[in-house]
PDB file of N, CA and C in Angstrom:
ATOM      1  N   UNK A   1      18.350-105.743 177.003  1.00  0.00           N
ATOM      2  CA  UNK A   1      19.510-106.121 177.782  1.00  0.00           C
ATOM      3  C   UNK A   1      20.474-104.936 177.838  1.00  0.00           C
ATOM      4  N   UNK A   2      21.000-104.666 179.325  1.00  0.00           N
ATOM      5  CA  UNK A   2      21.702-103.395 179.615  1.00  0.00           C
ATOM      6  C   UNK A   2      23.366-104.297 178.900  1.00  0.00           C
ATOM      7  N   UNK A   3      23.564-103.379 178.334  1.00  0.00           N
ATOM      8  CA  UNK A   3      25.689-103.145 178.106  1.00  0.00           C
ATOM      9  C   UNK A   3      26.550-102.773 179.218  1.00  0.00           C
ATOM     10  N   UNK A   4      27.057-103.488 179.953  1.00  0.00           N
ATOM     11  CA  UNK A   4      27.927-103.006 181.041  1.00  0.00           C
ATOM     12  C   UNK A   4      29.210-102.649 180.084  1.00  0.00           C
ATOM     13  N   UNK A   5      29.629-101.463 180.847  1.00  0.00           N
ATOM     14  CA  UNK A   5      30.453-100.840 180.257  1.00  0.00           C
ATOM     15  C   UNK A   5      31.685-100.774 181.130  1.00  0.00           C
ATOM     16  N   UNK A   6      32.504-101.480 181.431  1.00  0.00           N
ATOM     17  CA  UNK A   6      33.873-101.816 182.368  1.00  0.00           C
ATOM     18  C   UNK A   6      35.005-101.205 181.804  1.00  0.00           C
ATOM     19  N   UNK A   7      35.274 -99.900 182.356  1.00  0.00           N
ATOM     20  CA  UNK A   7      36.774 -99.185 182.278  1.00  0.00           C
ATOM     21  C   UNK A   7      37.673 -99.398 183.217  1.00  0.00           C
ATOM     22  N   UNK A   8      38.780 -99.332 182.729  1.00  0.00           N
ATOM     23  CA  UNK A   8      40.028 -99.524 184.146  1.00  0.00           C
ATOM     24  C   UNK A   8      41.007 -98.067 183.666  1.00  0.00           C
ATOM     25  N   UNK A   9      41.303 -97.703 184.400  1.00  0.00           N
ATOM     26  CA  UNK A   9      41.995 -96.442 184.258  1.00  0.00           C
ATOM     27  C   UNK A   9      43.331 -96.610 185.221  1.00  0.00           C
ATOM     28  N   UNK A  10      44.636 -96.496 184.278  1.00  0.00           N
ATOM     29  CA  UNK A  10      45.621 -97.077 184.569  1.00  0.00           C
ATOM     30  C   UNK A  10      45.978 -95.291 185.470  1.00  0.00           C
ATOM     31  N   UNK A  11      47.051 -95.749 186.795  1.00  0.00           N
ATOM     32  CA  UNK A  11      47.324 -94.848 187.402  1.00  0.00           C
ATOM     33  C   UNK A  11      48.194 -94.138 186.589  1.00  0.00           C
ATOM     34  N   UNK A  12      48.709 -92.663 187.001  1.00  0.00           N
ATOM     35  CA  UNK A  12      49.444 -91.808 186.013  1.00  0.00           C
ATOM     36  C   UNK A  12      50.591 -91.823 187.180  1.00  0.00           C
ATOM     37  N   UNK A  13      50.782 -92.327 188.881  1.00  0.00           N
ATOM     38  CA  UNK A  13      52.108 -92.317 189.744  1.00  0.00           C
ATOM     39  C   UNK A  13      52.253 -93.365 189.656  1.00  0.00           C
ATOM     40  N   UNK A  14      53.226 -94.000 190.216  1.00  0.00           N
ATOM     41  CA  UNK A  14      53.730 -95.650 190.973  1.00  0.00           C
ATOM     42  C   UNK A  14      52.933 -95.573 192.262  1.00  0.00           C
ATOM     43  N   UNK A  15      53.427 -96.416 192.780  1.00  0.00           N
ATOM     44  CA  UNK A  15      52.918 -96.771 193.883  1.00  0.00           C
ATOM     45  C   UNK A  15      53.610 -95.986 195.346  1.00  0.00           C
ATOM     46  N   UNK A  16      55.226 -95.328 194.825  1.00  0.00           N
ATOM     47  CA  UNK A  16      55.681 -94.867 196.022  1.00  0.00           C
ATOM     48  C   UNK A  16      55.956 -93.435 195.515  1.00  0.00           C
ATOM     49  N   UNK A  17      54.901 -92.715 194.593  1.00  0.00           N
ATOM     50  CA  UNK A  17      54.797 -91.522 194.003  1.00  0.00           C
ATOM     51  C   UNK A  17      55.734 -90.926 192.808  1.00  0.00           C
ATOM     52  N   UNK A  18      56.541 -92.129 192.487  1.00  0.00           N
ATOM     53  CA  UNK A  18      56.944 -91.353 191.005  1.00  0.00           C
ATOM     54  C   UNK A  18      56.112 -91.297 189.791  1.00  0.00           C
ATOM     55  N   UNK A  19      56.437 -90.291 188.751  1.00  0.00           N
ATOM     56  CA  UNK A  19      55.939 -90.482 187.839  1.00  0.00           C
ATOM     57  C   UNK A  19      55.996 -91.600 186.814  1.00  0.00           C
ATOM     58  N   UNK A  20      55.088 -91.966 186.082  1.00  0.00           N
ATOM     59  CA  UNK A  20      55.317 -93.330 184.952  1.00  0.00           C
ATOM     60  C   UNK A  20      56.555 -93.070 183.762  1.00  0.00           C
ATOM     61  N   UNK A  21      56.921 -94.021 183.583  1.00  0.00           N
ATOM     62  CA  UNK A  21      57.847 -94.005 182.290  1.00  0.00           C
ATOM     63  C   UNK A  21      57.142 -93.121 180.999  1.00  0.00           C
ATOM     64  N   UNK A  22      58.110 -92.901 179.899  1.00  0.00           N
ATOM     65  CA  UNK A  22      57.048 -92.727 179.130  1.00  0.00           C
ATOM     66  C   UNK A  22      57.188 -94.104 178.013  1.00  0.00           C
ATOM     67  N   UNK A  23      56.733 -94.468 176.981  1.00  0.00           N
ATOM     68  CA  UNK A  23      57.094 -95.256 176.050  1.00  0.00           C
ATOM     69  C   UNK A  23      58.484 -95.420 175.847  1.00  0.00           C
ATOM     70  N   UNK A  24      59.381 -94.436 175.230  1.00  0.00           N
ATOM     71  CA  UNK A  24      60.924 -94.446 175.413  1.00  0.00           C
ATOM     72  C   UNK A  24      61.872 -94.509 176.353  1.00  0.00           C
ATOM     73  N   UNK A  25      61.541 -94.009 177.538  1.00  0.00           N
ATOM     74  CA  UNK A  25      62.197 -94.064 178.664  1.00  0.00           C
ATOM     75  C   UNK A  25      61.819 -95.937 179.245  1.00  0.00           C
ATOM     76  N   UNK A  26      60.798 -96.454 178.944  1.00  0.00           N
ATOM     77  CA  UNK A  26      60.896 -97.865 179.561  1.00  0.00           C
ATOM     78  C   UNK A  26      61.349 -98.683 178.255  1.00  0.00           C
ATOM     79  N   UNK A  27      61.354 -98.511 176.954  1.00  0.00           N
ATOM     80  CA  UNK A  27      62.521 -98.856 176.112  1.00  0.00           C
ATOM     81  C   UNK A  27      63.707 -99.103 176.274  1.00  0.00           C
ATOM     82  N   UNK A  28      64.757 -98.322 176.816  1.00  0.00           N
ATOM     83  CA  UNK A  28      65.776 -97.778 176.984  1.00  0.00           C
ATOM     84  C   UNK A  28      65.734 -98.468 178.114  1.00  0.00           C
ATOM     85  N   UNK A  29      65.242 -98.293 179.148  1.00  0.00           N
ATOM     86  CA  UNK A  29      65.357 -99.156 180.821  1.00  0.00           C
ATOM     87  C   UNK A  29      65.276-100.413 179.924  1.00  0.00           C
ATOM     88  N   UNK A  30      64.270-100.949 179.548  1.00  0.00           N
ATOM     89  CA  UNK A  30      63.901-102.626 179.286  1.00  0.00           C
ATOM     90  C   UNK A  30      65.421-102.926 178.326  1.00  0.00           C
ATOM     91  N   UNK A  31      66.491-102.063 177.632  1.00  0.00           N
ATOM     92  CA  UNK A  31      67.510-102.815 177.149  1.00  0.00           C
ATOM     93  C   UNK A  31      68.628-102.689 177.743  1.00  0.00           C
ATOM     94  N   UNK A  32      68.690-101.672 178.834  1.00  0.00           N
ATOM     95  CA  UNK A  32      69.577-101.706 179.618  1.00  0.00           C
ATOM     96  C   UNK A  32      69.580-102.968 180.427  1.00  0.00           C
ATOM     97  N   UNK A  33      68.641-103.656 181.082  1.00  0.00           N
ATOM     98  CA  UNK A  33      68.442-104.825 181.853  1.00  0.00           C
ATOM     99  C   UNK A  33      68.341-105.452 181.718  1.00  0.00           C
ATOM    100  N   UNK A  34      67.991-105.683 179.772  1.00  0.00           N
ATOM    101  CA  UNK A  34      68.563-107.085 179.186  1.00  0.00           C
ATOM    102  C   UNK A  34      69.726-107.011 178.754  1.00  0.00           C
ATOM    103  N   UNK A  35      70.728-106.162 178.580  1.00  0.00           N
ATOM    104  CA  UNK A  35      72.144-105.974 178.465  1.00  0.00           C
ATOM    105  C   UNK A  35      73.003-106.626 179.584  1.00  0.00           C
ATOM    106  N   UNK A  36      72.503-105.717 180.761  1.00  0.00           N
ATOM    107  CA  UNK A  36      73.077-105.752 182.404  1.00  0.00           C
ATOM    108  C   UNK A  36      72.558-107.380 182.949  1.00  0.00           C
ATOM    109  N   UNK A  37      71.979-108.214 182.025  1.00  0.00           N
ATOM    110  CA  UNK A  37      71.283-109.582 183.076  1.00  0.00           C
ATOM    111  C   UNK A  37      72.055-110.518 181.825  1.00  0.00           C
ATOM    112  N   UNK A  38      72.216-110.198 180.799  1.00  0.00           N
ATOM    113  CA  UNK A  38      72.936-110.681 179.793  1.00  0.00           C
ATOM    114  C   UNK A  38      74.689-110.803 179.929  1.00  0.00           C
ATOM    115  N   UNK A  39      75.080-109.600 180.290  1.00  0.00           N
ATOM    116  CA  UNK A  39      76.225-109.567 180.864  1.00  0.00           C
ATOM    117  C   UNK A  39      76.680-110.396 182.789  1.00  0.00           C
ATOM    118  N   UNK A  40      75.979-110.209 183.311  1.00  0.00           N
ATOM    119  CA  UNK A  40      75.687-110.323 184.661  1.00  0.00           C
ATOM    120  C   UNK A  40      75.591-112.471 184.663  1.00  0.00           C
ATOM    121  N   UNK A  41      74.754-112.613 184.033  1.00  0.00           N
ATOM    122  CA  UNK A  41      74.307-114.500 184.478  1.00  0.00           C
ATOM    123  C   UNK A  41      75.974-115.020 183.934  1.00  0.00           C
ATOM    124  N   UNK A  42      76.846-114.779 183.599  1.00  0.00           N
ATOM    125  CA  UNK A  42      77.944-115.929 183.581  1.00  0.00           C
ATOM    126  C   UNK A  42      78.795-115.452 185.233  1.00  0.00           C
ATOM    127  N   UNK A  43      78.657-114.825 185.907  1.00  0.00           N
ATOM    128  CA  UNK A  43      79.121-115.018 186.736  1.00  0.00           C
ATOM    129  C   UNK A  43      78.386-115.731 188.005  1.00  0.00           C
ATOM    130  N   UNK A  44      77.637-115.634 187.715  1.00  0.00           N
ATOM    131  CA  UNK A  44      76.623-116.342 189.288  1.00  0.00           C
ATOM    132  C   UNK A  44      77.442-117.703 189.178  1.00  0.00           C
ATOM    133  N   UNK A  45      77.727-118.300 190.243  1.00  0.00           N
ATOM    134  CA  UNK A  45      78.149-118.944 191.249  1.00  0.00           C
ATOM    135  C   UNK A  45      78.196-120.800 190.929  1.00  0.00           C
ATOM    136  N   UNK A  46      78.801-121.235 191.437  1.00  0.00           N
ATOM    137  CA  UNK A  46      78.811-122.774 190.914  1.00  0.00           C
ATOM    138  C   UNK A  46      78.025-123.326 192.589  1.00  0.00           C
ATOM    139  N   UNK A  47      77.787-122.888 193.345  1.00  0.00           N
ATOM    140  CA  UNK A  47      77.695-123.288 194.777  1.00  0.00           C
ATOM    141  C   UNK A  47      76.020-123.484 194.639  1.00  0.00           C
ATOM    142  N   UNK A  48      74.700-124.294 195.834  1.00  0.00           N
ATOM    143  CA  UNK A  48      73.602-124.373 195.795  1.00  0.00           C
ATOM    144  C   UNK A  48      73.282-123.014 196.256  1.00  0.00           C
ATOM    145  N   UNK A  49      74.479-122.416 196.845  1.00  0.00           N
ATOM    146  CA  UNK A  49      73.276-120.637 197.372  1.00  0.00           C
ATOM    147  C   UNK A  49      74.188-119.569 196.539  1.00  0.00           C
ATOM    148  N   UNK A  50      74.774-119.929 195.413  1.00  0.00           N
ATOM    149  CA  UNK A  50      75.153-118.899 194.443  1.00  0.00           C
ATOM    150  C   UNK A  50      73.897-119.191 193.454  1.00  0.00           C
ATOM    151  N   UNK A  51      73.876-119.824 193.400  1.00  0.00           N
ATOM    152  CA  UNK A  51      72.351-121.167 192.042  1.00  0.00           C
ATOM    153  C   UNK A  51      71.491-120.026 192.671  1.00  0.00           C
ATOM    154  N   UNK A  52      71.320-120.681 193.544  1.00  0.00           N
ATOM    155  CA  UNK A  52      69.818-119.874 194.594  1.00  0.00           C
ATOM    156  C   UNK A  52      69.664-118.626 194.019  1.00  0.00           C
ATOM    157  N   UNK A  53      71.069-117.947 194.579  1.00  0.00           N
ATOM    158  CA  UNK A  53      70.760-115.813 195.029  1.00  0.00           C
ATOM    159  C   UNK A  53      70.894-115.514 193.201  1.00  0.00           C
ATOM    160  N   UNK A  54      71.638-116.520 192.078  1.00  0.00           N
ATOM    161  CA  UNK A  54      71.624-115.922 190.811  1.00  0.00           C
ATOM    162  C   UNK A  54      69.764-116.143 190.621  1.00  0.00           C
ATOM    163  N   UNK A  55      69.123-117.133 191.046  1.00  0.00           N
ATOM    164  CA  UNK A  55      67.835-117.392 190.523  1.00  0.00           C
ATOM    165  C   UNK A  55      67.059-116.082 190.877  1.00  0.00           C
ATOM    166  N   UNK A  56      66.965-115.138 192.228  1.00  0.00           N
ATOM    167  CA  UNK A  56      66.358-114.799 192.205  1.00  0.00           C
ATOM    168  C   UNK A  56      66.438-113.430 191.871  1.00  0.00           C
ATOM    169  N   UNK A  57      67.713-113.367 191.478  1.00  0.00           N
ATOM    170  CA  UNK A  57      68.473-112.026 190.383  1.00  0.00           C
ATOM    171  C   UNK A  57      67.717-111.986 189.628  1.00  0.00           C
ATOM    172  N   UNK A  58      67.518-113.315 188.252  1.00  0.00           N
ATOM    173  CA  UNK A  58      67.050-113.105 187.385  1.00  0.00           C
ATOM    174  C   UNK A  58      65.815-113.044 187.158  1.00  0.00           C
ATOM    175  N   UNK A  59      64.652-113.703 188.831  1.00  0.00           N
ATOM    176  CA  UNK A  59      63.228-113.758 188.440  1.00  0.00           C
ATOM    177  C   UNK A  59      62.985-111.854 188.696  1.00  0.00           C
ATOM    178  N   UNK A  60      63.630-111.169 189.546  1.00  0.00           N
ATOM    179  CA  UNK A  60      63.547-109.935 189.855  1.00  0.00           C
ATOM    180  C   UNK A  60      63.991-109.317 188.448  1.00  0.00           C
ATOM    181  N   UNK A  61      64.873-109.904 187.485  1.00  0.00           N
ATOM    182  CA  UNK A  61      65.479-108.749 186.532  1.00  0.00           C
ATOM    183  C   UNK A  61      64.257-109.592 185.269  1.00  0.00           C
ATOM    184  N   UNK A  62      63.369-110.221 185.091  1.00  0.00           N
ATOM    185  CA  UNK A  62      62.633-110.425 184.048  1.00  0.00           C
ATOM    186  C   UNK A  62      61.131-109.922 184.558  1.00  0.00           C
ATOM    187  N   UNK A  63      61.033-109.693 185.784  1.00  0.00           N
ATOM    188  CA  UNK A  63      59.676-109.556 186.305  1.00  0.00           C
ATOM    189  C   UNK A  63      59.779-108.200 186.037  1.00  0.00           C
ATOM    190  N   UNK A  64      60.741-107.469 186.383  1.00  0.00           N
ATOM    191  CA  UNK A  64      60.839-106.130 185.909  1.00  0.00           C
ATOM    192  C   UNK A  64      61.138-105.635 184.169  1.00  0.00           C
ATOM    193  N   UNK A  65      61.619-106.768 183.809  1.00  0.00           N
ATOM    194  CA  UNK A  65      61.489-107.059 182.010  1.00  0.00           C
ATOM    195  C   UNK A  65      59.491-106.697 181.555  1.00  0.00           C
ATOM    196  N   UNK A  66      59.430-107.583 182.467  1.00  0.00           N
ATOM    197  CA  UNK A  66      57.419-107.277 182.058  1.00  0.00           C
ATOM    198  C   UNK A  66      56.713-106.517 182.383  1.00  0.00           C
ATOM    199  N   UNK A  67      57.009-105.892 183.599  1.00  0.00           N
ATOM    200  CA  UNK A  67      56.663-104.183 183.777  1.00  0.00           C
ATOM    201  C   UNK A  67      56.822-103.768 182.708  1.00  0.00           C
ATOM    202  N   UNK A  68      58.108-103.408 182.291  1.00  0.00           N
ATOM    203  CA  UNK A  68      58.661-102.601 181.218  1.00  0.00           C
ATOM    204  C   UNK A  68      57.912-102.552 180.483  1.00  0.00           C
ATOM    205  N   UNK A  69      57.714-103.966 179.946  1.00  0.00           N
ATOM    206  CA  UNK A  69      57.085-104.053 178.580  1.00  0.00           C
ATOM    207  C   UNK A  69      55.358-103.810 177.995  1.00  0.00           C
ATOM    208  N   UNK A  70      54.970-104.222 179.514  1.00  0.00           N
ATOM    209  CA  UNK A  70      53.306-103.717 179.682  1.00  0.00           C
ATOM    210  C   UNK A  70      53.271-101.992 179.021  1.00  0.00           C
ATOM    211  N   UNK A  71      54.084-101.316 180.696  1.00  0.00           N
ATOM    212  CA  UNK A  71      54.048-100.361 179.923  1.00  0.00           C
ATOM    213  C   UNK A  71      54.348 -99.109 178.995  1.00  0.00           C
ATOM    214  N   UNK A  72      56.099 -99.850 178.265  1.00  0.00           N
ATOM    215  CA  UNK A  72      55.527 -99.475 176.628  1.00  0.00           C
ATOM    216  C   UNK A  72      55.177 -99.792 175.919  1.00  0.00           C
ATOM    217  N   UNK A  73      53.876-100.782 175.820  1.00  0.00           N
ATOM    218  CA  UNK A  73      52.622-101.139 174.932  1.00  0.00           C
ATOM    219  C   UNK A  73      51.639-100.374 175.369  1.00  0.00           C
ATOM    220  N   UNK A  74      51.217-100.637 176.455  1.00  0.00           N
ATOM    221  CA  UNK A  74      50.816 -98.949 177.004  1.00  0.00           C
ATOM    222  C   UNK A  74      50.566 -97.697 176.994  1.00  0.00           C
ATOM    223  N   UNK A  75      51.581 -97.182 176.516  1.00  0.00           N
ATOM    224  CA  UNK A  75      51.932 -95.873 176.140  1.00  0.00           C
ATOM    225  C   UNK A  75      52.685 -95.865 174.966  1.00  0.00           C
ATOM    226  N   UNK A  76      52.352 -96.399 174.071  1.00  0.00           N
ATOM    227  CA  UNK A  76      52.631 -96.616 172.299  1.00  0.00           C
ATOM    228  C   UNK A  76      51.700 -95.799 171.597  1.00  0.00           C
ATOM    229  N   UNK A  77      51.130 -95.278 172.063  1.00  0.00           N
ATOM    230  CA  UNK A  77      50.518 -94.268 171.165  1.00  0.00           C
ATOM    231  C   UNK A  77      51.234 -92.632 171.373  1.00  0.00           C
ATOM    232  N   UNK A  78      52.670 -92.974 172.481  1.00  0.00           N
ATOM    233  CA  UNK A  78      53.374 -91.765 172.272  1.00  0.00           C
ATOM    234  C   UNK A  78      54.246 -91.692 171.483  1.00  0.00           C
ATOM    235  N   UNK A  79      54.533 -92.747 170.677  1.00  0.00           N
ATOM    236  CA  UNK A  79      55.333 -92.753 168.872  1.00  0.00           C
ATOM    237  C   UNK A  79      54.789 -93.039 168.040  1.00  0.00           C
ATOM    238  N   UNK A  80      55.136 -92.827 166.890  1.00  0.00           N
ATOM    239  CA  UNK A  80      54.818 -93.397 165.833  1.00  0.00           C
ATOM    240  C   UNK A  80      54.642 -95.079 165.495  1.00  0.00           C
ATOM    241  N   UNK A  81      54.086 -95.536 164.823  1.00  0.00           N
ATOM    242  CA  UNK A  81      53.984 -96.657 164.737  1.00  0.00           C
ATOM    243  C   UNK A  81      55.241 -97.789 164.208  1.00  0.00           C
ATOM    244  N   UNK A  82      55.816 -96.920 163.119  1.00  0.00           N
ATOM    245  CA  UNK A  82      57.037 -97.227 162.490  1.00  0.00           C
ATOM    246  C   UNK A  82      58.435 -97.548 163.760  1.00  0.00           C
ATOM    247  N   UNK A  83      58.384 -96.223 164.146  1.00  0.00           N
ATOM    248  CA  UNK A  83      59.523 -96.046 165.423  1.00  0.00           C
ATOM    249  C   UNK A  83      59.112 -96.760 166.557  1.00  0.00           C
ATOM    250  N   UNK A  84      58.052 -97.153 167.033  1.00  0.00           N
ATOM    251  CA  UNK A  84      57.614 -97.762 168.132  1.00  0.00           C
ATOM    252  C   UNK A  84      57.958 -99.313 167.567  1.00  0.00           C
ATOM    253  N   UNK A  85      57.615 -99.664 166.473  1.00  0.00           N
ATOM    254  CA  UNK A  85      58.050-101.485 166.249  1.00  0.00           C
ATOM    255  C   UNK A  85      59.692-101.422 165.782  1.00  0.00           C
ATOM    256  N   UNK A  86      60.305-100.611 164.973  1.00  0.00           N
ATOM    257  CA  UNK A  86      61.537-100.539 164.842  1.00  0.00           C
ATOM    258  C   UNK A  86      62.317-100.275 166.117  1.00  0.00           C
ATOM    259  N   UNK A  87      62.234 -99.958 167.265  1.00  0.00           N
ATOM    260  CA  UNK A  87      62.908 -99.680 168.423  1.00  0.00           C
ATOM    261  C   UNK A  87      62.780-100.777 168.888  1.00  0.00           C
ATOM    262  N   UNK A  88      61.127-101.533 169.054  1.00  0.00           N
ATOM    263  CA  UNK A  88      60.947-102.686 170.485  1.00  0.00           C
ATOM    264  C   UNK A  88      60.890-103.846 169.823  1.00  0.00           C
ATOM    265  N   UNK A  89      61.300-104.173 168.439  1.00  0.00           N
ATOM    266  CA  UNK A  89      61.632-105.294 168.288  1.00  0.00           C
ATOM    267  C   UNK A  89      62.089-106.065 168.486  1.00  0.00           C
ATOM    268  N   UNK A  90      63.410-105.746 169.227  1.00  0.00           N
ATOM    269  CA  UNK A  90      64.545-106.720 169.783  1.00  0.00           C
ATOM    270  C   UNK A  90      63.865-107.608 170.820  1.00  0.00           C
ATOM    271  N   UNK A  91      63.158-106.044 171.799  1.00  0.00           N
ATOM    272  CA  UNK A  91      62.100-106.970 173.224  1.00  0.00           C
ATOM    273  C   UNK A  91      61.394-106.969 172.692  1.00  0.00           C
ATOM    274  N   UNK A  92      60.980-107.205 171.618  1.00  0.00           N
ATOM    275  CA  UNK A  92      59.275-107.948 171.391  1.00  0.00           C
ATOM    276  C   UNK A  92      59.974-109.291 170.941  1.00  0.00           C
ATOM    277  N   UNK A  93      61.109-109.474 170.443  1.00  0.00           N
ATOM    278  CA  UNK A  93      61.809-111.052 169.992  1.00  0.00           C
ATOM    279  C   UNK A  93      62.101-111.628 170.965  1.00  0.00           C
ATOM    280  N   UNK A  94      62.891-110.969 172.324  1.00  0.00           N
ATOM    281  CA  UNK A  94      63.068-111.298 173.533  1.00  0.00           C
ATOM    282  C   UNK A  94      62.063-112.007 174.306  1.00  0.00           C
ATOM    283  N   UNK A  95      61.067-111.781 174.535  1.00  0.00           N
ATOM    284  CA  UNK A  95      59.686-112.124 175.109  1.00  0.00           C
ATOM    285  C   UNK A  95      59.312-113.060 175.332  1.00  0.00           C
ATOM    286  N   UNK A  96      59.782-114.311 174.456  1.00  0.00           N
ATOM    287  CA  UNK A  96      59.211-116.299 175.018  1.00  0.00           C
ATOM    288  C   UNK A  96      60.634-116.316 175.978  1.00  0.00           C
ATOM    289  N   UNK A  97      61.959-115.655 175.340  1.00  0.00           N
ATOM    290  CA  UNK A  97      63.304-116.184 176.138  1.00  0.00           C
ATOM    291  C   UNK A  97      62.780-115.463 177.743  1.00  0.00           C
ATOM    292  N   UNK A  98      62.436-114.222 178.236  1.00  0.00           N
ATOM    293  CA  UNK A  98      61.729-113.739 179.122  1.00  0.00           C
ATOM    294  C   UNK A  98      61.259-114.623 179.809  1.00  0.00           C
ATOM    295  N   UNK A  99      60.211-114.892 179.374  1.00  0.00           N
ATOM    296  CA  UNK A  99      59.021-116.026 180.121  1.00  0.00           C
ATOM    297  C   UNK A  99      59.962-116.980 180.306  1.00  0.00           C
ATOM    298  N   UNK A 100      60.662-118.027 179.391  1.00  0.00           N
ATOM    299  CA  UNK A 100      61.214-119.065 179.538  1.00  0.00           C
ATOM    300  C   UNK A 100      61.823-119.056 180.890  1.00  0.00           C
ATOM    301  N   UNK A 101      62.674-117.843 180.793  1.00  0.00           N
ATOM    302  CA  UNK A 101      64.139-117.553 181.902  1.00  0.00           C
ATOM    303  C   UNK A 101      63.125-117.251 183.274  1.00  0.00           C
ATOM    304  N   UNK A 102      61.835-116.848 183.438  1.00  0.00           N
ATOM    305  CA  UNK A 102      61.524-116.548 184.449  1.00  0.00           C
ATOM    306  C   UNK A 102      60.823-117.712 185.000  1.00  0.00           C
ATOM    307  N   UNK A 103      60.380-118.710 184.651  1.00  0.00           N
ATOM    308  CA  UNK A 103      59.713-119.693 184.913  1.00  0.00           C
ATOM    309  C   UNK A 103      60.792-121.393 184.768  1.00  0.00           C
ATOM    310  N   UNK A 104      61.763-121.063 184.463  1.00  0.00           N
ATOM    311  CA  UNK A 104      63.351-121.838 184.861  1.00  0.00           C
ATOM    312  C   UNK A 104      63.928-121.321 185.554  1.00  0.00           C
ATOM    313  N   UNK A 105      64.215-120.378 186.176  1.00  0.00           N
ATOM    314  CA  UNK A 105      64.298-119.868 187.616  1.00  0.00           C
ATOM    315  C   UNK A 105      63.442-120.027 188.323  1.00  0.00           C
ATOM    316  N   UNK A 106      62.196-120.133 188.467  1.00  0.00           N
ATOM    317  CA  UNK A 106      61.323-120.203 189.414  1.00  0.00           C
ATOM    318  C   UNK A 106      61.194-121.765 189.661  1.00  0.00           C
ATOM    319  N   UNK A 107      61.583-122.574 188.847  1.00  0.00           N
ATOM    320  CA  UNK A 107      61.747-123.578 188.650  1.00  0.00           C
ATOM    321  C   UNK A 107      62.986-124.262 189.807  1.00  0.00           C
ATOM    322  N   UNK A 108      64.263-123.359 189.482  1.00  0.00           N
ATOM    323  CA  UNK A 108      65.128-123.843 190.243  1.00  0.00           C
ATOM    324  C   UNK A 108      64.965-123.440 191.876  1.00  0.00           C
ATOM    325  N   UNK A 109      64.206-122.497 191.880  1.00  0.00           N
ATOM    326  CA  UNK A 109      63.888-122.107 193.677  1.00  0.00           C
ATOM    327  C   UNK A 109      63.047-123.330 194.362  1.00  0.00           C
ATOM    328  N   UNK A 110      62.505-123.597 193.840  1.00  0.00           N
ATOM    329  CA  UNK A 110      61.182-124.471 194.062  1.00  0.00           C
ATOM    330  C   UNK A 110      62.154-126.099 194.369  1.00  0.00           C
ATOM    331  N   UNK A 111      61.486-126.908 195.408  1.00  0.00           N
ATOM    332  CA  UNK A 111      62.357-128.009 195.969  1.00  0.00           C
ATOM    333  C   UNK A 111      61.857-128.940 195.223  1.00  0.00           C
TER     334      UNK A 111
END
């Protein structure tokens, strides 16, 4: 019996030609945007299309939470092991509230 051998080889641009984060640089992004969405959700709106436009703030600011986080797991072999869990702990604790918040927003779009 043959072994299929299935590689995926992650791109090294985006999609509209920038270069990838590295491990620290999407660290640093991923707590800036849980800072900025942390600070940001008490003002959204008491109205059904303030509800609405905050929902899809936040499915856009957690969907980009999971980019982040893909890939600096990803590219974790550009720190140390120590410094790589001591830095992303906070978003590795963050991570069910993530999901939660993105799928209770998606929740509230939905009729």
């Amino acid at each position: 019996m043959m072994k299929k051998n299935y590689s995926f080889r992650f791109p090294e641009e985006s999609i509209l030609g920038f270069k990838i984060l590295s491990s620290i640089q999407s660290t640093i992004s991923a707590y800036f945007l849980l800072v900025s969405g942390w600070l940001l959700n008490p003002y959204f709106g008491t109205s059904n299309v303030q509800i609405k436009a905050g929902s899809i703030f936040n499915i856009i600011l957690n969907l980009s939470l999971m980019v982040l986080i893909i890939n600096l797991i990803r590219k974790r072999n550009q720190l140390k092991r120590k410094y790589f869990i001591l830095i992303n702990s906070i978003i590795f604790i963050f991570m069910p509230y993530i999901f939660f918040k993105l799928f209770a927003n998606i929740k509230i779009l939905l009729p």
